[in-house]
PDB file of N, CA and C in Angstrom:
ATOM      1  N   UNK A   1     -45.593  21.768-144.131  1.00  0.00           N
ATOM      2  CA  UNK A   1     -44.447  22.457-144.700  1.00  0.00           C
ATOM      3  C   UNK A   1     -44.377  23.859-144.081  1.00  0.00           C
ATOM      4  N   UNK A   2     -42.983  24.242-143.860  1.00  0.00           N
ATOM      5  CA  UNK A   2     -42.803  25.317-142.759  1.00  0.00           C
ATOM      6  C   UNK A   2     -43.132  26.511-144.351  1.00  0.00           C
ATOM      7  N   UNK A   3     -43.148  27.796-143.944  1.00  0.00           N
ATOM      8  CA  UNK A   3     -43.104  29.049-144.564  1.00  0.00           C
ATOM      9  C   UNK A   3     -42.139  29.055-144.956  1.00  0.00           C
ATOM     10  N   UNK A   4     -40.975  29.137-144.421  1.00  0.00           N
ATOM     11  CA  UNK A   4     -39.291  29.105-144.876  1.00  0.00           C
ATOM     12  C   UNK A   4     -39.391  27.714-145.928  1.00  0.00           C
ATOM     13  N   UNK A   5     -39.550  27.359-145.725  1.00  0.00           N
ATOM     14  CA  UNK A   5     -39.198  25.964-146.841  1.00  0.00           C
ATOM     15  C   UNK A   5     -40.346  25.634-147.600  1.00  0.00           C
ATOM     16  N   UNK A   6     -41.193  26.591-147.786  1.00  0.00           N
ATOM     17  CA  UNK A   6     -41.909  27.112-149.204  1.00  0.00           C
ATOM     18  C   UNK A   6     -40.903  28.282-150.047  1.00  0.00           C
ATOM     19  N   UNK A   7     -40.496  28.896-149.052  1.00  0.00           N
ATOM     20  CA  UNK A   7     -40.443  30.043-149.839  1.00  0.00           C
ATOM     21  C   UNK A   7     -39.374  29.479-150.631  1.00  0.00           C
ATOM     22  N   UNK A   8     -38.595  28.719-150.060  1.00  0.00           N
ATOM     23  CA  UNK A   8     -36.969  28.203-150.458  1.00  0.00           C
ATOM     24  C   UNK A   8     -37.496  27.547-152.162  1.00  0.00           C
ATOM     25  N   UNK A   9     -38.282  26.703-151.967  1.00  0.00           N
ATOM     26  CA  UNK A   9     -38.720  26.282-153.109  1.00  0.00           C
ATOM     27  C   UNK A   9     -39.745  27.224-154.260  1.00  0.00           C
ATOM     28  N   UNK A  10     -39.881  28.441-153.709  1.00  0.00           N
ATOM     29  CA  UNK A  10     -40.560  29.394-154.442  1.00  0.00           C
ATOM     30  C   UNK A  10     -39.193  29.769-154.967  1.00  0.00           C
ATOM     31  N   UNK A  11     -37.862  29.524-154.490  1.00  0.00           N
ATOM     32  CA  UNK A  11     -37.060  30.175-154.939  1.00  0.00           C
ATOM     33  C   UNK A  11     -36.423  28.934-156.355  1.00  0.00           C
ATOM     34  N   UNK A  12     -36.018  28.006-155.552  1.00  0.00           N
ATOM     35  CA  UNK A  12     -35.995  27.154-156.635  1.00  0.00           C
ATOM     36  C   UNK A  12     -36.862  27.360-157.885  1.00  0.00           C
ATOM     37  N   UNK A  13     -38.023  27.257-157.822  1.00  0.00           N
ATOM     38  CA  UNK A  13     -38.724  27.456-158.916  1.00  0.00           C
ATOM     39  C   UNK A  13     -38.803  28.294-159.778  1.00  0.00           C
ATOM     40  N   UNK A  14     -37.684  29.405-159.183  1.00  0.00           N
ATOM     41  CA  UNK A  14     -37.764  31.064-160.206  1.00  0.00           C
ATOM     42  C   UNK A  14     -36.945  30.750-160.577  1.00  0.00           C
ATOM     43  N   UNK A  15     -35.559  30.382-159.868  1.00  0.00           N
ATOM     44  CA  UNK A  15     -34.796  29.911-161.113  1.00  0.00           C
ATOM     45  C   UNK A  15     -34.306  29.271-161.866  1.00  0.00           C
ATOM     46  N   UNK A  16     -35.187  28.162-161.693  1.00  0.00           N
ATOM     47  CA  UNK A  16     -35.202  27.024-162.484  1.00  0.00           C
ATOM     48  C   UNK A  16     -36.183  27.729-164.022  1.00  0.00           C
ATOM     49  N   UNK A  17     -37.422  28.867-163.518  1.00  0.00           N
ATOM     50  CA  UNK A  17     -37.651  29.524-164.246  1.00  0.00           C
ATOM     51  C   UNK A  17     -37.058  30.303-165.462  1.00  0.00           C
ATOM     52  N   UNK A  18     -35.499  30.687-164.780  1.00  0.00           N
ATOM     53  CA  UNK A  18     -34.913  31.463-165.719  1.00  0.00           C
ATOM     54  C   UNK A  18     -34.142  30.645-167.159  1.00  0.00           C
ATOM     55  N   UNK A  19     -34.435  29.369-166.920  1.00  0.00           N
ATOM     56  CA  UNK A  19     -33.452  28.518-167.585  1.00  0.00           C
ATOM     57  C   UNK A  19     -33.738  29.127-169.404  1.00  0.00           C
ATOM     58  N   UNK A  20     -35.101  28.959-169.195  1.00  0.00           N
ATOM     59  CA  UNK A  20     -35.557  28.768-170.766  1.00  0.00           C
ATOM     60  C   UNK A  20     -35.265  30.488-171.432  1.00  0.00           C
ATOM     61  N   UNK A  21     -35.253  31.590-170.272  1.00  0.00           N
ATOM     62  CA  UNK A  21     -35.100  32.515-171.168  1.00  0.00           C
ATOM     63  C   UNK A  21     -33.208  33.069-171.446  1.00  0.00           C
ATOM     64  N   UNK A  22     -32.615  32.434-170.412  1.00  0.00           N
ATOM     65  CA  UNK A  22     -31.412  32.695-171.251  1.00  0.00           C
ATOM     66  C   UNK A  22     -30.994  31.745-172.008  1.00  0.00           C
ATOM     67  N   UNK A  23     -31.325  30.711-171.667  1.00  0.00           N
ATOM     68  CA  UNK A  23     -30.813  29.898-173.266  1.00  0.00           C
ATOM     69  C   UNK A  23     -31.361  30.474-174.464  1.00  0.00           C
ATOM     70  N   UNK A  24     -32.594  31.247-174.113  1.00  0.00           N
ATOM     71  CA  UNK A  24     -33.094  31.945-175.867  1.00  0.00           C
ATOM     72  C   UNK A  24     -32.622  33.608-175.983  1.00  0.00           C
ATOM     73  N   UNK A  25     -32.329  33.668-174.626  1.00  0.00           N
ATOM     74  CA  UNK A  25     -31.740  35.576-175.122  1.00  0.00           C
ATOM     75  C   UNK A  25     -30.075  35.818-175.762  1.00  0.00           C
ATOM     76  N   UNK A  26     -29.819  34.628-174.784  1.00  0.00           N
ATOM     77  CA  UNK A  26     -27.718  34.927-175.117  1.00  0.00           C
ATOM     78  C   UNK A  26     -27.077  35.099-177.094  1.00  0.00           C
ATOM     79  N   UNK A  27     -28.192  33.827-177.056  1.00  0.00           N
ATOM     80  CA  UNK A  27     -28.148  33.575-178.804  1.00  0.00           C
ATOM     81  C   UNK A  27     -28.690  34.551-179.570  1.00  0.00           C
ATOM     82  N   UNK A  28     -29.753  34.804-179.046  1.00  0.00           N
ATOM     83  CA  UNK A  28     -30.519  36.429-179.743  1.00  0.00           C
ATOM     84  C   UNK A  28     -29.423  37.789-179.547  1.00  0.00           C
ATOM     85  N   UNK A  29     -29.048  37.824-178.096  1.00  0.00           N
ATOM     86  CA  UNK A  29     -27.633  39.265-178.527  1.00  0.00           C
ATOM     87  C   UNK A  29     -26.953  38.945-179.413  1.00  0.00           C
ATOM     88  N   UNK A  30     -26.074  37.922-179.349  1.00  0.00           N
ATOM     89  CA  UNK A  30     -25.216  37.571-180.162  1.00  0.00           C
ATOM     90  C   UNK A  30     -25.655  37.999-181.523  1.00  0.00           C
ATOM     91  N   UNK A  31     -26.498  37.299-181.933  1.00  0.00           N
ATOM     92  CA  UNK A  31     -27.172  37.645-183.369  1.00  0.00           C
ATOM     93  C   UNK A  31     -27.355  38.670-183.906  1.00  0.00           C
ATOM     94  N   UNK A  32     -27.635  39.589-183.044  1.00  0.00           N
ATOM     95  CA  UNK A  32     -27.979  41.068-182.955  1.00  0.00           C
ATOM     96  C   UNK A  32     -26.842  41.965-182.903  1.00  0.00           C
ATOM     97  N   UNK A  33     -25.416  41.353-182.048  1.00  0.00           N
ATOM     98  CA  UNK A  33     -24.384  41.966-182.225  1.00  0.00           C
ATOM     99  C   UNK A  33     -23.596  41.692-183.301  1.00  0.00           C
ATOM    100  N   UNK A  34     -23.845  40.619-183.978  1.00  0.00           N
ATOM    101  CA  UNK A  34     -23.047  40.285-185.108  1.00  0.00           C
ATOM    102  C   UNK A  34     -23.491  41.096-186.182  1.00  0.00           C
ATOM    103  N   UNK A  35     -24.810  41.060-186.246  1.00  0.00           N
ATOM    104  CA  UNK A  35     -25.675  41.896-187.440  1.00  0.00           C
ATOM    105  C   UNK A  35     -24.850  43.197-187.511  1.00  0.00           C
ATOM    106  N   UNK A  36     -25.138  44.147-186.371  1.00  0.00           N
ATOM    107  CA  UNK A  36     -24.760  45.197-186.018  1.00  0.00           C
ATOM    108  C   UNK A  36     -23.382  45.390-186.644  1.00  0.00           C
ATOM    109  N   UNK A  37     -22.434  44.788-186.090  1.00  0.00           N
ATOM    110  CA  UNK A  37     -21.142  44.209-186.273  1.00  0.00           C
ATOM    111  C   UNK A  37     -21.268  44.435-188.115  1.00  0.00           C
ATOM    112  N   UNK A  38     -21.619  43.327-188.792  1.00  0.00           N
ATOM    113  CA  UNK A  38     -21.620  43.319-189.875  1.00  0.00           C
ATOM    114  C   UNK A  38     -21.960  44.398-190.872  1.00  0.00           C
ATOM    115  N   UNK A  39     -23.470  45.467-190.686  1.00  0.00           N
ATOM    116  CA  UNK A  39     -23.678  46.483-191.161  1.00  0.00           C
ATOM    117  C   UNK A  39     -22.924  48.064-190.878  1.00  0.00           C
ATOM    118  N   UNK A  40     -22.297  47.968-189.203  1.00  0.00           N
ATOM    119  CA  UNK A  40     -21.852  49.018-189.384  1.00  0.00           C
ATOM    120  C   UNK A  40     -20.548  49.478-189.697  1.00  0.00           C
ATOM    121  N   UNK A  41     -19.337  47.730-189.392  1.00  0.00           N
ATOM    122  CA  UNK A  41     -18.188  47.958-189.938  1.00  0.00           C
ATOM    123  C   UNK A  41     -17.726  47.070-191.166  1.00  0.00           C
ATOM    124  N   UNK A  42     -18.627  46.441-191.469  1.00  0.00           N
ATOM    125  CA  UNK A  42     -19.206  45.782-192.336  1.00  0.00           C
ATOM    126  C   UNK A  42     -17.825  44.706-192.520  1.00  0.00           C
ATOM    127  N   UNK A  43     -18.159  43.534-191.215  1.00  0.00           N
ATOM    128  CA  UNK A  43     -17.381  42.610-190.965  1.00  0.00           C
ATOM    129  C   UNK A  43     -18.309  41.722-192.012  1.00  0.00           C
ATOM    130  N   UNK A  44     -17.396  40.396-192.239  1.00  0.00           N
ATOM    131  CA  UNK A  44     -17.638  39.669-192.810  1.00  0.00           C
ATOM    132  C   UNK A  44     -18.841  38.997-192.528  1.00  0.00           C
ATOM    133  N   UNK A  45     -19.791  38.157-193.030  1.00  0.00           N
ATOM    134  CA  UNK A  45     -21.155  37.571-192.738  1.00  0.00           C
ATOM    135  C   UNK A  45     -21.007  36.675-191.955  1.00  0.00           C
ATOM    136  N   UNK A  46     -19.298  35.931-191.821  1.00  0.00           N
ATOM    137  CA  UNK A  46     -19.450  34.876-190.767  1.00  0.00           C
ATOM    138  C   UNK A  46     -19.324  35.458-189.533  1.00  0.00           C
ATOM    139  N   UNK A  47     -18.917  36.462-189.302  1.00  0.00           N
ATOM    140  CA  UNK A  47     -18.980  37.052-187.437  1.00  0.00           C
ATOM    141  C   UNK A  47     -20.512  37.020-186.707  1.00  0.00           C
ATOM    142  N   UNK A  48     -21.621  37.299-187.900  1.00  0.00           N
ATOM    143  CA  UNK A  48     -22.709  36.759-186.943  1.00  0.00           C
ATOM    144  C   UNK A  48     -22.792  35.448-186.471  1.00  0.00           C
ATOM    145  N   UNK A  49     -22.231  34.334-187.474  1.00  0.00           N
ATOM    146  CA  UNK A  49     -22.543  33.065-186.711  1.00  0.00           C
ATOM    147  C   UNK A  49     -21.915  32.832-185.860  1.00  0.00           C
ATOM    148  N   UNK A  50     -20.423  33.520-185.730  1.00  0.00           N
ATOM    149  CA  UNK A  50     -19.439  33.608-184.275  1.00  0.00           C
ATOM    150  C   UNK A  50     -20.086  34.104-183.574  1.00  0.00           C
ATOM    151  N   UNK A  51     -20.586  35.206-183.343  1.00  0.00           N
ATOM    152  CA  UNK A  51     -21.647  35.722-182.314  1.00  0.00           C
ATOM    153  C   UNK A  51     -22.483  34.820-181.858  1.00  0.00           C
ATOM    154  N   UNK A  52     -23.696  34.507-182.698  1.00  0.00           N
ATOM    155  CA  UNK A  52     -24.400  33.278-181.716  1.00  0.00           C
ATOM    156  C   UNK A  52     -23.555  32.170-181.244  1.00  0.00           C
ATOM    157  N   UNK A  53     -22.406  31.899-181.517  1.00  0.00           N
ATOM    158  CA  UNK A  53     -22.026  30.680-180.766  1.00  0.00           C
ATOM    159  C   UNK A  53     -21.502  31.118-179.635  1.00  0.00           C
ATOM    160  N   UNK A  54     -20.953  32.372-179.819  1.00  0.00           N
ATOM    161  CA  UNK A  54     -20.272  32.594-178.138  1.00  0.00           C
ATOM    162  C   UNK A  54     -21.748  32.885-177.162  1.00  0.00           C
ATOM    163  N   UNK A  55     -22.610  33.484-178.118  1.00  0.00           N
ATOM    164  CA  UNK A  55     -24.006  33.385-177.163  1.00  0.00           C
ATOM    165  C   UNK A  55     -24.277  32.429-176.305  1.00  0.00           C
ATOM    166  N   UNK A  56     -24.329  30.937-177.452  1.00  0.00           N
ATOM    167  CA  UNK A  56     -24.438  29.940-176.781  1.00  0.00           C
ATOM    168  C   UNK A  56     -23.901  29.585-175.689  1.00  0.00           C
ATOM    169  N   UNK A  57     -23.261  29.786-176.116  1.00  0.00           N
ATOM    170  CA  UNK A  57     -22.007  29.153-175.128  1.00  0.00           C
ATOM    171  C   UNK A  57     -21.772  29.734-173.823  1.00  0.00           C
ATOM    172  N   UNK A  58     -22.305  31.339-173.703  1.00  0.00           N
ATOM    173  CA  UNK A  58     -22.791  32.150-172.544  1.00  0.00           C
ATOM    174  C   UNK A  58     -23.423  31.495-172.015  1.00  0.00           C
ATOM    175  N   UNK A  59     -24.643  31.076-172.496  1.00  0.00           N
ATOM    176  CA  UNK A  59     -25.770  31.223-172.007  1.00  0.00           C
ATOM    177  C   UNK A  59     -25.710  29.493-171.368  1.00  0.00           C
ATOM    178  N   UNK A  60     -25.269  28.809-171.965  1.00  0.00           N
ATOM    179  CA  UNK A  60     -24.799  27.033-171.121  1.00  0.00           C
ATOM    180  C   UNK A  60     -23.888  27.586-170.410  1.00  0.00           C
ATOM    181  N   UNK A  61     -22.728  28.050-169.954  1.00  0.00           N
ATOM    182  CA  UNK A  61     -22.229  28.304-169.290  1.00  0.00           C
ATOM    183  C   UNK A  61     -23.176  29.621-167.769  1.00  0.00           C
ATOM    184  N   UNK A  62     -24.100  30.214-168.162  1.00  0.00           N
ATOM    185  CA  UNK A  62     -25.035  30.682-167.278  1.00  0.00           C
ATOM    186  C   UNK A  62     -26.372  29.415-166.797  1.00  0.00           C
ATOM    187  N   UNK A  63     -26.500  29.172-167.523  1.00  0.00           N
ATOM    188  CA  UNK A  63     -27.803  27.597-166.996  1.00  0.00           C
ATOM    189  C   UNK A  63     -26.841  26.814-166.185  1.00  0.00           C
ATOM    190  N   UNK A  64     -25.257  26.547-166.105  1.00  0.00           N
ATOM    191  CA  UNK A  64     -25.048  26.033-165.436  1.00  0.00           C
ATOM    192  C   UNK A  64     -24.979  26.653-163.912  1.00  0.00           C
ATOM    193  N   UNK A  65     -24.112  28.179-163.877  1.00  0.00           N
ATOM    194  CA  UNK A  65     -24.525  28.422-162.512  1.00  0.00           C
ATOM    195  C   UNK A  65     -26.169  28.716-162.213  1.00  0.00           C
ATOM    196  N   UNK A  66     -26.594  28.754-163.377  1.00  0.00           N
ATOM    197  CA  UNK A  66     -28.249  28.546-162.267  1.00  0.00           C
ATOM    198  C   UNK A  66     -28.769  27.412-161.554  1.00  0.00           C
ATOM    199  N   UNK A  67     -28.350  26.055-162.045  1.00  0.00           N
ATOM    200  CA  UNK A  67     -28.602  24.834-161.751  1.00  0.00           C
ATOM    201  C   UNK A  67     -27.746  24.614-160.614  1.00  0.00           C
ATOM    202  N   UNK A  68     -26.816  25.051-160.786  1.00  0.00           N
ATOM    203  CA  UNK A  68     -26.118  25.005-159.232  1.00  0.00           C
ATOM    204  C   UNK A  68     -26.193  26.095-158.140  1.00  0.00           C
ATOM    205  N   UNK A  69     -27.149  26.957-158.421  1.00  0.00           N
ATOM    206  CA  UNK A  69     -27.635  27.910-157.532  1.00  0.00           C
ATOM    207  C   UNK A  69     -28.461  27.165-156.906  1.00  0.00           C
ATOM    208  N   UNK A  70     -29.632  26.536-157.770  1.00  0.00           N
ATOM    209  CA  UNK A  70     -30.925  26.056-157.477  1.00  0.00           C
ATOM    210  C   UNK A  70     -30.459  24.808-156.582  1.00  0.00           C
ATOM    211  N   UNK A  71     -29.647  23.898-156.747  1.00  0.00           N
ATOM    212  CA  UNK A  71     -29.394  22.809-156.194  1.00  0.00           C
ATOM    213  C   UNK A  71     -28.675  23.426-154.599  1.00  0.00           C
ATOM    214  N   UNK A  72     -27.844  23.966-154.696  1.00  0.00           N
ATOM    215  CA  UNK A  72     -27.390  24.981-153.218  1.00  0.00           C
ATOM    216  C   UNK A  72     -28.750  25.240-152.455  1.00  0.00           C
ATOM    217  N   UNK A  73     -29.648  25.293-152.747  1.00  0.00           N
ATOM    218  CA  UNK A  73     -30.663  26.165-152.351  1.00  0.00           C
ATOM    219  C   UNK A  73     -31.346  24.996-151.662  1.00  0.00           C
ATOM    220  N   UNK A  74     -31.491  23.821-152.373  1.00  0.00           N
ATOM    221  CA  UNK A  74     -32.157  22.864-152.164  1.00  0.00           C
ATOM    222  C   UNK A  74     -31.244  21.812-150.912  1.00  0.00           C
ATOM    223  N   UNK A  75     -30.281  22.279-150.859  1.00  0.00           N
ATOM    224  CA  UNK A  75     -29.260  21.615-149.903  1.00  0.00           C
ATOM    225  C   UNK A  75     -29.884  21.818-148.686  1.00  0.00           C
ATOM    226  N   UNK A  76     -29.497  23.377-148.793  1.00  0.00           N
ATOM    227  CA  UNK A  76     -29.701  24.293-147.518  1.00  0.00           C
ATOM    228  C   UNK A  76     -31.229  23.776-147.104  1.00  0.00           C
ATOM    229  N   UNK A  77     -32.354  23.262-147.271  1.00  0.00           N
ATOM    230  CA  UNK A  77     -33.337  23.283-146.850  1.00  0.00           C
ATOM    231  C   UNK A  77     -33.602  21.979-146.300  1.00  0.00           C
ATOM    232  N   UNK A  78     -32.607  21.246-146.707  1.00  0.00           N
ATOM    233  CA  UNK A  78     -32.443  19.688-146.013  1.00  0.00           C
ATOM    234  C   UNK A  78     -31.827  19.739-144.850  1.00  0.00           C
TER     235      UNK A  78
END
């Protein structure tokens, strides 16, 4: 295996790495902005659960361009 086509897959592997922490951070702002949201203009209690869902929904919508970063990556080395 050449150097270049380690590293390519050192790259794959980071961000295939990143998967697990934005699927758990997007939902955590959210949560955190809703809270916020809620205590300081003191929105209703359901805007936090709107918050984590648009989190979610960030954050699948970000795992997807990572998965298609990672797969680009994996093209290029074929």
């Amino acid at each position: 295996m050449t150097t270049t086509k380690t590293f390519r897959w050192v790259k794959v592997g980071g961000l295939l790495t990143l998967i697990p922490i934005v699927l758990a951070a997007a939902p955590l702002a959210g949560y955190l902005a809703g809270e916020w949201l809620m205590l300081k203009f003191r929105f209703p209690r359901h805007t936090t659960i709107v918050c984590v869902i648009i989190g979610f929904a960030a954050s699948v919508r970000e795992t997807v361009k990572i998965i298609k970063a990672a797969l680009r990556v994996v093209k290029e080395s074929e």
